[in-house]
Protein backbone atom coordinates (compact mmCIF):
# COMPACT_ATOMS: atom_id res chain seq x y z
CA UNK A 1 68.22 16.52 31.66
CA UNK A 2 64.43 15.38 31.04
CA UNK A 3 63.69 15.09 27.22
CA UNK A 4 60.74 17.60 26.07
CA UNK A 5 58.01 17.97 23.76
CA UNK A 6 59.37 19.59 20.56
CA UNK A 7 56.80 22.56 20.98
CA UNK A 8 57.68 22.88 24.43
CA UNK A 9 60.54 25.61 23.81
CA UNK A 10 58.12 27.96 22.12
CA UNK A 11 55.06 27.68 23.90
CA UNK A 12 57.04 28.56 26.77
CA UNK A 13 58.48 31.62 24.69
CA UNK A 14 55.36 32.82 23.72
CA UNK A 15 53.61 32.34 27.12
CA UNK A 16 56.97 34.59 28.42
CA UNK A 17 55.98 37.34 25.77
CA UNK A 18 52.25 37.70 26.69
CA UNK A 19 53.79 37.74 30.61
CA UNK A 20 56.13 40.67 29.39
CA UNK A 21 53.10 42.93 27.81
CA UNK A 22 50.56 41.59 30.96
CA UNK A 23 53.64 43.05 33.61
CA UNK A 24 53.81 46.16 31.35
CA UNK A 25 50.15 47.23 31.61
CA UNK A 26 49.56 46.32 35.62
CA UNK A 27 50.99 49.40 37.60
CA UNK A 28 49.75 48.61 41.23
CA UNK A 29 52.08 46.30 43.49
CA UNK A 30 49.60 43.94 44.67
CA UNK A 31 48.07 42.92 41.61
CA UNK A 32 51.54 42.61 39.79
CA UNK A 33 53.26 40.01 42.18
CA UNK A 34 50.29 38.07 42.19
CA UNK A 35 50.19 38.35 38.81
CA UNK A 36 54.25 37.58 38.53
CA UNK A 37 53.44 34.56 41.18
CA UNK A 38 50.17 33.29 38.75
CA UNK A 39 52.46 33.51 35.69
CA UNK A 40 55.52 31.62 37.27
CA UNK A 41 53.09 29.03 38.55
CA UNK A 42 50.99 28.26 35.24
CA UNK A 43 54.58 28.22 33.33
CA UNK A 44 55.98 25.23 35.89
CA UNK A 45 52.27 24.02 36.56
CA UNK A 46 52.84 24.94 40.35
CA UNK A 47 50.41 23.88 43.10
CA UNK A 48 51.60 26.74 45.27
CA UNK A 49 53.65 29.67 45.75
CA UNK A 50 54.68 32.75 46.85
CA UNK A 51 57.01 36.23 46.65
CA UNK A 52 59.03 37.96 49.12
CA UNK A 53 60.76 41.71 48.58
CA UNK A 54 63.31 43.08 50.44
CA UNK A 55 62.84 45.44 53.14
CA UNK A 56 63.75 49.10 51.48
CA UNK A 57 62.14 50.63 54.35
CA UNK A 58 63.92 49.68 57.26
CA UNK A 59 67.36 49.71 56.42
CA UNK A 60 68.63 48.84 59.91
CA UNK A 61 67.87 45.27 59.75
CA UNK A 62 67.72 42.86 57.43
CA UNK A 63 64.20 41.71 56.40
CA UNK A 64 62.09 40.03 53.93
CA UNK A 65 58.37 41.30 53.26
CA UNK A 66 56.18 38.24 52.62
CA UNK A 67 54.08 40.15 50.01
CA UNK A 68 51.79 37.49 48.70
CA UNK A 69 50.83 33.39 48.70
CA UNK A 70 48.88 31.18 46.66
CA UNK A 71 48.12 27.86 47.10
CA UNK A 72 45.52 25.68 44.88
CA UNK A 73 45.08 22.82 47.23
CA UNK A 74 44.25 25.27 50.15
CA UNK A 75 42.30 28.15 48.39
CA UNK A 76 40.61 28.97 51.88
CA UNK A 77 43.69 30.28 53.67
CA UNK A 78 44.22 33.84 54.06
CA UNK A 79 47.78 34.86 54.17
CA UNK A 80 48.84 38.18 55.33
CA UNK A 81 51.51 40.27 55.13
CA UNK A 82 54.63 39.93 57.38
CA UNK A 83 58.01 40.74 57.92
CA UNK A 84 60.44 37.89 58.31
CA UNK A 85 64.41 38.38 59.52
CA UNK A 86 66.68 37.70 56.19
CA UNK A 87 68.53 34.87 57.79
CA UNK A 88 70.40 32.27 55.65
CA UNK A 89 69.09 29.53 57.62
CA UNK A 90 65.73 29.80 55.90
CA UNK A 91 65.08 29.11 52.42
CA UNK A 92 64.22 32.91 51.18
CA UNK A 93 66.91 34.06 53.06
CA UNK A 94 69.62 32.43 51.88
CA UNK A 95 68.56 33.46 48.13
CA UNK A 96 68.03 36.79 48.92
CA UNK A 97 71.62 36.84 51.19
CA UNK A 98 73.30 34.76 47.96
CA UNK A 99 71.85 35.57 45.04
CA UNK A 100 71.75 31.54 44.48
CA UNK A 101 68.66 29.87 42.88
CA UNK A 102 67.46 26.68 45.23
CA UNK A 103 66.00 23.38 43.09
CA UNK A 104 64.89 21.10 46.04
CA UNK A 105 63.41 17.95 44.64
CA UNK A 106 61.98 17.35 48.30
CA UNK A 107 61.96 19.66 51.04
CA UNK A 108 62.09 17.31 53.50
CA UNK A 109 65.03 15.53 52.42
CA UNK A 110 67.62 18.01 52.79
CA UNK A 111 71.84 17.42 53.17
CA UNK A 112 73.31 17.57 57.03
CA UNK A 113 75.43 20.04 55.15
CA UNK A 114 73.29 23.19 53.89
CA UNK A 115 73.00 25.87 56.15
CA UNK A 116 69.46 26.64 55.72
CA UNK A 117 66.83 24.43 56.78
CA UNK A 118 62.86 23.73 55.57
CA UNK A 119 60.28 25.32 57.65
CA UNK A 120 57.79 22.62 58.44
CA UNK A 121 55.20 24.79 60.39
CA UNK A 122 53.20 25.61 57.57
CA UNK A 123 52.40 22.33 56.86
CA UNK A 124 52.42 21.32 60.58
CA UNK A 125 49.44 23.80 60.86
CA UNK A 126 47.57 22.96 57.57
CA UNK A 127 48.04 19.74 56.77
CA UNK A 128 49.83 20.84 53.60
CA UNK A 129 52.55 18.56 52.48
CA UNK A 130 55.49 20.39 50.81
CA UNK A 131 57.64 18.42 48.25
CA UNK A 132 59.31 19.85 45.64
CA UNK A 133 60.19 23.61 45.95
CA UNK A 134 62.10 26.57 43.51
CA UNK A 135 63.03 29.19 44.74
CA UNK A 136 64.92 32.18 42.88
CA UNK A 137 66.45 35.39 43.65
CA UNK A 138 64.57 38.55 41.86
CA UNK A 139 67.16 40.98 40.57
CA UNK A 140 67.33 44.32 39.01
CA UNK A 141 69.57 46.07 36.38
CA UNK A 142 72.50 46.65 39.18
CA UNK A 143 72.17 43.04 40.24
CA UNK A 144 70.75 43.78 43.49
CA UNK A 145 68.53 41.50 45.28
CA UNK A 146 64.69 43.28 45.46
CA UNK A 147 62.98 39.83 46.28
CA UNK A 148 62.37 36.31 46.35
CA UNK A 149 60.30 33.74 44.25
CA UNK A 150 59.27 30.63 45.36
CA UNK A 151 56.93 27.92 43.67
CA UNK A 152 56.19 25.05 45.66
CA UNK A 153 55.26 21.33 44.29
CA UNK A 154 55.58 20.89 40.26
CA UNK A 155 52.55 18.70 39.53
CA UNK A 156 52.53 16.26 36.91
CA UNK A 157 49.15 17.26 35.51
CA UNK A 158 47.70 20.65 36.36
CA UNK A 159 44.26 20.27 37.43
CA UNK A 160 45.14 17.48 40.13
CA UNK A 161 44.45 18.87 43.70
CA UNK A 162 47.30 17.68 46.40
CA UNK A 163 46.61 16.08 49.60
CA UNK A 164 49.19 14.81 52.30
CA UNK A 165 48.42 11.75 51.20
CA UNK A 166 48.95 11.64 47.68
CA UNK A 167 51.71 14.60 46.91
CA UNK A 168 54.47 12.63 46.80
CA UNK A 169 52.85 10.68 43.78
CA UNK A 170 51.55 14.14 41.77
CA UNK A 171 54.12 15.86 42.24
CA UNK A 172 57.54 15.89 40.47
CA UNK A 173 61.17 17.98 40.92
CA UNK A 174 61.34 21.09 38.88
CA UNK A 175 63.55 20.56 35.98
CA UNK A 176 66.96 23.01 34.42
CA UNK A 177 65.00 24.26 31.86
CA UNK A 178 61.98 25.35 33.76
CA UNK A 179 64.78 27.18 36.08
CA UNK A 180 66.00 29.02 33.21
CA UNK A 181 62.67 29.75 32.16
CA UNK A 182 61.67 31.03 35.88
CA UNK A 183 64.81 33.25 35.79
CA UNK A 184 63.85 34.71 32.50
CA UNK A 185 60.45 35.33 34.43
CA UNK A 186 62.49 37.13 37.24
CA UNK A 187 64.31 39.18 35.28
CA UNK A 188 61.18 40.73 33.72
CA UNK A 189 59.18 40.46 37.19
CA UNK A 190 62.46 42.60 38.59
CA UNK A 191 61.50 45.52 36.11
CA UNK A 192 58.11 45.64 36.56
CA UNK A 193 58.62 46.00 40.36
CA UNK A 194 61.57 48.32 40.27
CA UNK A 195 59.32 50.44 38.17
CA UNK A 196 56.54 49.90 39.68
CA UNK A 197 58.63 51.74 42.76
CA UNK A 198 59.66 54.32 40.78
CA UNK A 199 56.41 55.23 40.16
CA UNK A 200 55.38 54.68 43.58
CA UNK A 201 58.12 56.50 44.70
CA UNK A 202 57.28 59.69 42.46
CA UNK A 203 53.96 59.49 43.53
CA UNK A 204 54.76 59.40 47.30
CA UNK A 205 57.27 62.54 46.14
CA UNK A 206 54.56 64.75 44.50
CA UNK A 207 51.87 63.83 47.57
CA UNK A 208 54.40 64.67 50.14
CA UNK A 209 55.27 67.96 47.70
CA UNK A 210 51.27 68.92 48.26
CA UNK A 211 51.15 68.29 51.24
CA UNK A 212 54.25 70.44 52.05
CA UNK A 213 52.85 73.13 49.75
CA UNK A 214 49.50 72.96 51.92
CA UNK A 215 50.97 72.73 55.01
CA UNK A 216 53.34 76.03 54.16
CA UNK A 217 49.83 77.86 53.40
CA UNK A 218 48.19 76.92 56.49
CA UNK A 219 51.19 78.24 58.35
CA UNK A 220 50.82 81.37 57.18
CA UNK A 221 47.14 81.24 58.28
CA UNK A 222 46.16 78.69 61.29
CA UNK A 223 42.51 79.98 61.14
CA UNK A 224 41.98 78.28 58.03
CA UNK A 225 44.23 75.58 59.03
CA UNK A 226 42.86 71.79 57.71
CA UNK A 227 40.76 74.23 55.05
CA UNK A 228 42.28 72.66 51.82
CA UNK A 229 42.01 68.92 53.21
CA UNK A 230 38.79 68.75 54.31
CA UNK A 231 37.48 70.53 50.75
CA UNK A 232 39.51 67.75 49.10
CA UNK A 233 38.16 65.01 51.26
CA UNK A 234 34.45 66.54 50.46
CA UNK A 235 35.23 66.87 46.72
CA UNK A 236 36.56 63.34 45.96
CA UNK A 237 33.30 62.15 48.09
CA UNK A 238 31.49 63.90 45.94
CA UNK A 239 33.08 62.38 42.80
CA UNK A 240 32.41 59.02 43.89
CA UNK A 241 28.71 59.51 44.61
CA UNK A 242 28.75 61.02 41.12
CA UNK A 243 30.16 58.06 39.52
CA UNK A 244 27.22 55.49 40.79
CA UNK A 245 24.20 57.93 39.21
CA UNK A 246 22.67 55.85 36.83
CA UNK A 247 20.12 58.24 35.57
CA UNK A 248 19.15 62.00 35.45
CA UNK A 249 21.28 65.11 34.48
CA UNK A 250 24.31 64.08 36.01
CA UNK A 251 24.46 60.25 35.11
CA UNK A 252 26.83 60.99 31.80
CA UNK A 253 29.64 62.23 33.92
CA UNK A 254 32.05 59.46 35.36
CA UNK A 255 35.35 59.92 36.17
CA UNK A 256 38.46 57.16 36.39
CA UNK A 257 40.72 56.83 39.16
CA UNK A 258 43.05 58.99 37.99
CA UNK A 259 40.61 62.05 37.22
CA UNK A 260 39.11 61.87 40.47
CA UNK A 261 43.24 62.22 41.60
CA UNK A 262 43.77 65.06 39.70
CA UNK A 263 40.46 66.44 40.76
CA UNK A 264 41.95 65.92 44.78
CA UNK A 265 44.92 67.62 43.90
CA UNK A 266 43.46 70.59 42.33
CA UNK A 267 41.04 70.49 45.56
CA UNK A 268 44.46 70.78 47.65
CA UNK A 269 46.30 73.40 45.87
CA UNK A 270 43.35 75.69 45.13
CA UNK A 271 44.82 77.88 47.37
CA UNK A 272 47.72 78.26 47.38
CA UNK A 273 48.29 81.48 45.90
CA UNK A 274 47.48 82.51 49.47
CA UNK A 275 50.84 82.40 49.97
CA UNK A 276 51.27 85.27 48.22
CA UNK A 277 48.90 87.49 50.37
CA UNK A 278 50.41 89.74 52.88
CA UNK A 279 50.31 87.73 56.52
CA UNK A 280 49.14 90.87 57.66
CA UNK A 281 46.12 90.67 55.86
CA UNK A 282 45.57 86.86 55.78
CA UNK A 283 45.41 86.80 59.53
CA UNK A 284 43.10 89.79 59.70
CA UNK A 285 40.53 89.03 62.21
CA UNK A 286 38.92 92.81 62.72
CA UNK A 287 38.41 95.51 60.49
CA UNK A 288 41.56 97.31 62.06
CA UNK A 289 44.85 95.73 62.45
CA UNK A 290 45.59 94.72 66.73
CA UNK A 291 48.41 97.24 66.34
CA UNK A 292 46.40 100.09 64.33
CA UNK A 293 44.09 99.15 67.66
CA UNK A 294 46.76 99.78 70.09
CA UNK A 295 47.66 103.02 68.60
CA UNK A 296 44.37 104.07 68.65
CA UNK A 297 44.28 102.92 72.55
CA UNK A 298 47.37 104.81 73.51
CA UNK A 299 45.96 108.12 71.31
CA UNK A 300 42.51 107.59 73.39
CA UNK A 301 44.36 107.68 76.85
CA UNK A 302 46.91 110.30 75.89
CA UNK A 303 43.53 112.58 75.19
CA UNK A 304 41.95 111.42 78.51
CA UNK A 305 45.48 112.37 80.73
CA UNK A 306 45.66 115.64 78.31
CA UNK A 307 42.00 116.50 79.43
CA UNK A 308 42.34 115.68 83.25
CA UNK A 309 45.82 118.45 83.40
CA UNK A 310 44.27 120.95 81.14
CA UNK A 311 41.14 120.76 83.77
CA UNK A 312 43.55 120.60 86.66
CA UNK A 313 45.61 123.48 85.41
CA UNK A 314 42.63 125.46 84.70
CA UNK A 315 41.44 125.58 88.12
CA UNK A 316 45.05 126.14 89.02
CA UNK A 317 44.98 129.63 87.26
CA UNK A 318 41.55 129.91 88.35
CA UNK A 319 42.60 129.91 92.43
CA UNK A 320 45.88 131.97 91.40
CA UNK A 321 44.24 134.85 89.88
CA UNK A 322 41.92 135.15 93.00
CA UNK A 323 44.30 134.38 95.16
CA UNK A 324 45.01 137.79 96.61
CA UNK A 325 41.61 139.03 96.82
CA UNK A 326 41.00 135.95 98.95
CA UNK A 327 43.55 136.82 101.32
CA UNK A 328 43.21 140.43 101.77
CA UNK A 329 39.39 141.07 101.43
CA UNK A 330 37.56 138.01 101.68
CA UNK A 331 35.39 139.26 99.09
CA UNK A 332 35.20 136.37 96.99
CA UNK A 333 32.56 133.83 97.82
CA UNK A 334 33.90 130.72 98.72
CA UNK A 335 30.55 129.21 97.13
CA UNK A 336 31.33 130.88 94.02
CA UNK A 337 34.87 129.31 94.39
CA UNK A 338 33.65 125.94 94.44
CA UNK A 339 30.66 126.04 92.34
CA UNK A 340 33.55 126.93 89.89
CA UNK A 341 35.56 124.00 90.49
CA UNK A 342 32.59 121.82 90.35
CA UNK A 343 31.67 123.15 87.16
CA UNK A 344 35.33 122.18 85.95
CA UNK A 345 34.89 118.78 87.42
CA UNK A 346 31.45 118.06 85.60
CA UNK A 347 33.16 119.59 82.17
CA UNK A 348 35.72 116.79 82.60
CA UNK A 349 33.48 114.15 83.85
CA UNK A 350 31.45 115.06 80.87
CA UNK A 351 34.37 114.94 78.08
CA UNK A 352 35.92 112.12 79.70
CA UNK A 353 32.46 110.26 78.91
CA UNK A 354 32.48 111.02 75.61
CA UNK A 355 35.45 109.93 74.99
CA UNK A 356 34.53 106.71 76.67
CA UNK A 357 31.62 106.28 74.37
CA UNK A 358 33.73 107.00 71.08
CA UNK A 359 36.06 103.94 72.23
CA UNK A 360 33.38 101.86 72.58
CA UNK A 361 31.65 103.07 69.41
CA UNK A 362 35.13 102.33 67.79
CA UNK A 363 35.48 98.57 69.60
CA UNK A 364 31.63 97.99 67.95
CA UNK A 365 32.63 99.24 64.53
CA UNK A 366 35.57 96.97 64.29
CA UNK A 367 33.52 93.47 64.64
CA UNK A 368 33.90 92.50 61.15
CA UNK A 369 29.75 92.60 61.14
CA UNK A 370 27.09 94.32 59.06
CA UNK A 371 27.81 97.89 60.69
CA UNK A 372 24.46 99.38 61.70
CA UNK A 373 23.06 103.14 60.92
CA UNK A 374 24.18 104.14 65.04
CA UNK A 375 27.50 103.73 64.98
CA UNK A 376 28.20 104.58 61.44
CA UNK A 377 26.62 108.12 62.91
CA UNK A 378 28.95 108.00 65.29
CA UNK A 379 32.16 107.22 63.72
CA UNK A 380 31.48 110.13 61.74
CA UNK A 381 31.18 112.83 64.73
CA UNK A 382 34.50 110.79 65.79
CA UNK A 383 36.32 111.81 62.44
CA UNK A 384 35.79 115.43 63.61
CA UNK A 385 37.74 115.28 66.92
CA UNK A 386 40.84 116.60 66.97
CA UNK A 387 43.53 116.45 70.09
CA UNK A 388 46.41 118.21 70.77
CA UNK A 389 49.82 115.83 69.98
CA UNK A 390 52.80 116.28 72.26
CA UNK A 391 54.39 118.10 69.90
CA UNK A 392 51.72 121.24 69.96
CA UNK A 393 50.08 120.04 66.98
CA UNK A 394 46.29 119.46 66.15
CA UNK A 395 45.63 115.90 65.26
CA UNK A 396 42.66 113.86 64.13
CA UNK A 397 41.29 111.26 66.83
CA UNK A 398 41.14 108.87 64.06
CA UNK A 399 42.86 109.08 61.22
CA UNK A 400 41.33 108.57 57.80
CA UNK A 401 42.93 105.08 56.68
CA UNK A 402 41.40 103.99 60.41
CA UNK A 403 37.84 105.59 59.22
CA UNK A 404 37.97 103.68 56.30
CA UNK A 405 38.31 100.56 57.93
CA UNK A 406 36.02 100.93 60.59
CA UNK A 407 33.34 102.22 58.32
CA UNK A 408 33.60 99.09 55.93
CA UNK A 409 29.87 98.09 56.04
CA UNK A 410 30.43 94.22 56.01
CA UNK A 411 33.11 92.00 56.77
CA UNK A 412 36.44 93.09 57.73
CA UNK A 413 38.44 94.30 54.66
CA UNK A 414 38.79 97.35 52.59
CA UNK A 415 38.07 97.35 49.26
CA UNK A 416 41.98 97.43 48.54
CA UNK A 417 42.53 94.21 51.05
CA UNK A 418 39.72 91.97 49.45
CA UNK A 419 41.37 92.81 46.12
CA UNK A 420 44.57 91.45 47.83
CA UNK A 421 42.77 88.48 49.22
CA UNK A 422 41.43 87.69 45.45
CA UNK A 423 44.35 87.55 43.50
CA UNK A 424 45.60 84.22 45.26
CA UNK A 425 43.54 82.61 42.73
CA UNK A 426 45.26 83.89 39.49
CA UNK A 427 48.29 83.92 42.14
CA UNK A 428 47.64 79.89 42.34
CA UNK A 429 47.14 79.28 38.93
CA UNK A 430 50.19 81.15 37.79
CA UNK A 431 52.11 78.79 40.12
CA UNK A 432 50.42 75.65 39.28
CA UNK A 433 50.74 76.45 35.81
CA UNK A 434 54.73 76.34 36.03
CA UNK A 435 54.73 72.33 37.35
CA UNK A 436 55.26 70.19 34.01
CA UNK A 437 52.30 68.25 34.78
CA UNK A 438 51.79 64.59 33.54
CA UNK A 439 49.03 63.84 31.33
CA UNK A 440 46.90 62.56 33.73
CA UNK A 441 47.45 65.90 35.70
CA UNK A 442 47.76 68.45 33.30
CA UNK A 443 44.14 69.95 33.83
CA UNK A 444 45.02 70.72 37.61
CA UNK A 445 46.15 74.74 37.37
CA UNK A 446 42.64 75.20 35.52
CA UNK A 447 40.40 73.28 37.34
CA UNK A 448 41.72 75.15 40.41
CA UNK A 449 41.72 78.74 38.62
CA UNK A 450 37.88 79.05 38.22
CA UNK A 451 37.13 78.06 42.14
CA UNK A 452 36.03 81.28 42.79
CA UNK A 453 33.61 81.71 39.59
CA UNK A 454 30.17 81.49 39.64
CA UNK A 455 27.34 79.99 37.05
CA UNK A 456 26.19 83.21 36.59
CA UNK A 457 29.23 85.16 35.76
CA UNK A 458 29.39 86.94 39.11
CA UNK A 459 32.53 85.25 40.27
CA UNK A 460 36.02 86.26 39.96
CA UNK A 461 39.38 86.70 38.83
CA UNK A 462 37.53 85.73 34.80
CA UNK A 463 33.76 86.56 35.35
CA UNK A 464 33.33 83.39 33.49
CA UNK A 465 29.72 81.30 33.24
CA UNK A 466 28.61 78.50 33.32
CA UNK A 467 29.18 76.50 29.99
CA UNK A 468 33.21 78.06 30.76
CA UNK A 469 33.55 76.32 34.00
CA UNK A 470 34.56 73.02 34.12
CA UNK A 471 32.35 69.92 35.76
CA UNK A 472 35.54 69.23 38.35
CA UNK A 473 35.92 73.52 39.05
CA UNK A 474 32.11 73.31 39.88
CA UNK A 475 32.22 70.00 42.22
CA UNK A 476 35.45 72.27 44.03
CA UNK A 477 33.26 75.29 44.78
CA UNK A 478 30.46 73.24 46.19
CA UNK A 479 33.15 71.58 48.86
CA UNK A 480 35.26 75.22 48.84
CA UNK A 481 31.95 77.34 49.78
CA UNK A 482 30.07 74.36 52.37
CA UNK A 483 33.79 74.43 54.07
CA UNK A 484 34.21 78.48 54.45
CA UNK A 485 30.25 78.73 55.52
CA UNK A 486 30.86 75.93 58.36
CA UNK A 487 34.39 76.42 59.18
CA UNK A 488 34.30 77.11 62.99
CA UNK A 489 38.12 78.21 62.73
CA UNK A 490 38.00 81.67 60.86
CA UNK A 491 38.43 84.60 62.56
CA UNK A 492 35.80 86.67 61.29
CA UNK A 493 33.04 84.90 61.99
CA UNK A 494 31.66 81.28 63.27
CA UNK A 495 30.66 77.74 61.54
CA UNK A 496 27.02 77.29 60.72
CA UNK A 497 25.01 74.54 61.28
CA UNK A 498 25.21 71.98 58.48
CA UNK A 499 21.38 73.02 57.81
CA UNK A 500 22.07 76.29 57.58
CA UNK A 501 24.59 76.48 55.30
CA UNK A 502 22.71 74.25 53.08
CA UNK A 503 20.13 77.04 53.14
CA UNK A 504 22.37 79.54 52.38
CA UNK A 505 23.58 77.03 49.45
CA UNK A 506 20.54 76.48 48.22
CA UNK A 507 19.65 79.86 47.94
CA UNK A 508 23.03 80.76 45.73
CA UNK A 509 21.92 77.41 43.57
CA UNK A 510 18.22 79.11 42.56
CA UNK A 511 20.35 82.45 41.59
CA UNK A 512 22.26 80.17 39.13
CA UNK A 513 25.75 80.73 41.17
CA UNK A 514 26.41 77.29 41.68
CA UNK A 515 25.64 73.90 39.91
CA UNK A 516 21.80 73.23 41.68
CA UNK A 517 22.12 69.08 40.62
CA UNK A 518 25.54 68.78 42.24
CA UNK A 519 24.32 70.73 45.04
CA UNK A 520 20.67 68.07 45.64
CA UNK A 521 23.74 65.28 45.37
CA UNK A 522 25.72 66.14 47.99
CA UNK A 523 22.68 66.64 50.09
CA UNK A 524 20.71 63.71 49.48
CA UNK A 525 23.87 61.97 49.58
CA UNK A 526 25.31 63.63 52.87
CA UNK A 527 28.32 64.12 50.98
CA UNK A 528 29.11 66.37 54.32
CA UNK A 529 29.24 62.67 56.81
CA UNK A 530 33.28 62.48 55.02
CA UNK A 531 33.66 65.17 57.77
CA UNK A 532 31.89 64.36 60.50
CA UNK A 533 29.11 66.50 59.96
CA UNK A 534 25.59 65.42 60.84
CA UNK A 535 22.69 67.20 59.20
């Protein structure tokens, strides 16, 4: 074994330790193996390198991920990521198949009697010349295989810069204790990826969770179906735009990565509490129910066919009781005898009419639209009309739960209903509130509690103002109330025009119901292009 320097063994201690605390505070994939590649390469003064993981994914077959590549002497190559079959004739594969660490002192000149074999089509294509080459097996706690490192060409001084031409002489084999040292390196690269999964892998559970939550709302509803994405997609748009003000009112307020995911996932679940509401009444799309309609129908035609045979057996006793006067005498007119049936037929005629014109009186009442002075007239003379049931008994036309309905004056629920409709928010917040949140997520069930509040204290379920509603509850109801005004999916009425409903925004904004700054942001910005929208 090569002698060393005396303060070799520490240095190399010490440069492990400040790899240890660098792995511990890098939590996203791609900057950690090239960070775990880096390290490994400054330790052994590597010209080039590179990391493979094991395909978790696709389970079927056997496959290394080539996750990253760097390479001093050829800085301007990209490398990209690709799958590779885990075979033990290559290098990687046969440590990731083994578990055995490879110390080549030249790639090129390998025994008759390995069973893998060099690659030479990298440096075929570059130019490149590979010498010396260490590869080790990355492993975690249970001693299985998650990836590969390799380092390619130990240089004898670090700052030299390899050629074809002159890599044989500036480069050198890697040495035992540099092996030992890489293994070390391994181990603690193994649990910064392995947890760096976990993470991943909890993350990917509590997105897919959301999105199952959102998806079991929207069930429930398809009208409103794509309602809690596209506010989320509008309020983490806006968040961005928010973090690049440099001046003004809103310039203080910048949020991290991780706020503007909490903020998303509050966006998401605002509404979930919907899931709570009766179907009946989520799916509303009139001011009666279609089966309260239907009834209504089948009352309107049983009236109609109750008319025609009370008319029908009215002229019946009508001809009977003159029936033997006509026969013996002919003293009865038989002008008078039909101006009497006529009479009977215009009565009918007549009532049948009206009864025409209640039904469509009704059908106009029950657009869930401002209800004008006519037919509110109307649908009262309608709550006075009575019918005979099959039974013998006198019922009304309409009954008053129906007249309640029909006469609300705008939109399409009862008082009773809306007050239904509003309790998904405290509905959602009670749920939200029950998820042991991480820190980074804790503020979700509040931010999405107050998205139906207003500056002013004219919102609901709190009637809280403005300095009691939170900067990320206020960005939420600008993207909750631009979605619900331009919405072309809901069933009680159709999108507006992107100008419009800024209009209509705008005009809430000067009544101090919603934030007027964040408002002129996602405006000037066109916060509204994350969806397609064109102003």
């Amino acid at each position: 074994m090569e002698r060393l320097p005396q303060n070799y063994i520490p240095e190399s201690l010490e440069q492990l330790l400040d790899i240890g605390i660098a792995l511990s505070d890098t939590h996203n994939l791609g900057e950690l193996l090239n960070l775990i590649l880096s390290k490994s390469r400054e330790i052994t003064c590597s010209d080039a390198g590179s990391v493979y993981l094991v395909d978790d994914v696709n389970l079927k077959e056997e496959k290394l991920i080539f996750k990253v590549a760097q390479n001093d002497s050829l800085p301007e190559l990209t490398f990209k990521e690709v799958a590779l079959a885990m075979t033990s004739e290559s290098l990687s594969g046969y440590v990731a198949l083994t578990g055995k660490t490879l110390n080549l002192p030249n790639a090129y000149n390998l025994s008759r009697n390995t069973p893998y074999k060099f690659d030479k089509s990298f440096d075929e294509r570059t130019g490149y010349r590979t010498c010396s080459v260490l590869l080790l097996p990355i492993q975690n706690q249970h001693k299985e295989i998650i990836g590969v490192l390799q380092l390619i060409n130990r240089k004898v001084e670090s700052n030299v810069l390899l050629t074809k031409e002159n890599a044989k002489e500036l480069t050198q084999p890697y040495s035992e204790w540099e092996e030992r040292i890489l293994t070390s390196l391994a181990s603690q690269a193994a649990i910064s990826i392995e947890r760096n999964n976990l993470q991943e892998n909890i993350e990917n559970l509590f997105e897919g969770f959301v999105k199952a939550s959102v998806q079991a709302i929207e069930a429930r509803d398809s009208c409103t179906s794509g309602h809690s994405e596209r506010v989320a997609k509008l309020t983490v748009r806006l968040c961005q735009e928010l973090n690049m003000i440099t001046s003004g009112v809103l310039s203080p307020i910048h949020f991290s990565k991780k706020q503007i995911q909490e903020i998303r996932y509050a966006a998401l679940l605002h509404d979930f509490g919907k899931i709570c509401v009766p179907e009946a009444i989520l799916t509303k799309r009139k001011k009666l129910y279609q089966e309260q309609l239907e009834l209504i129908q089948q009352r309107f035609s049983m009236v109609q066919r109750t008319l025609e045979m009370e008319s029908a057996q009215t002229k019946y006793k009508y001809l009977l009781g003159h029936l033997s006067e006509i026969e013996q005498s002919h003293t009865l007119d038989s002008c008078l005898l039909c101006q009497k049936i006529k009479n009977l037929d215009l009565e009918l005629e007549v009532a049948i009419a009206q009864l025409n014109n209640y039904w469509q009186t009704i059908l106009t009442a029950n657009e869930p639209t401002v209800i004008a002075e006519e037919p509110l007239k109307e649908l009262q003379h309608i709550s006075l009309y009575t019918y005979k049931d099959i039974d013998g008994q006198i019922k009304p036309l309409i009954t008053p739960e129906e007249m309640a309905q029909l006469a609300v004056p705008r939109g399409n629920l009862t008082p009773q209903e809306r007050q239904a409709i509003e309790a998904h928010v405290t509905d959602s917040y009670q749920f939200l509130k029950q998820i042991p949140w991480t820190k980074n997520l804790h503020k979700i069930p509040e931010i999405a509690y107050g998205h139906h509040e207003k500056l002013d204290g004219s919102g609901y379920p709190r009637g809280l103002k403005e300095n009691e509603i939170s900067i990320q509850t206020q960005i939420i109801v600008i993207a909750d109330i631009y979605d619900a005004l331009t919405a072309g999916d809901r069933p009680y009425k159709q999108g507006l025009p992107v100008e419009v409903a800024l209009r209509i925004m705008g005009s809430e904004a000067a009544q101090n119901k919603i934030n007027s700054h964040l408002l002129e942001l996602f405006e000037q910005k066109q916060v509204f292009f994350v969806l397609g929208h064109n102003k």
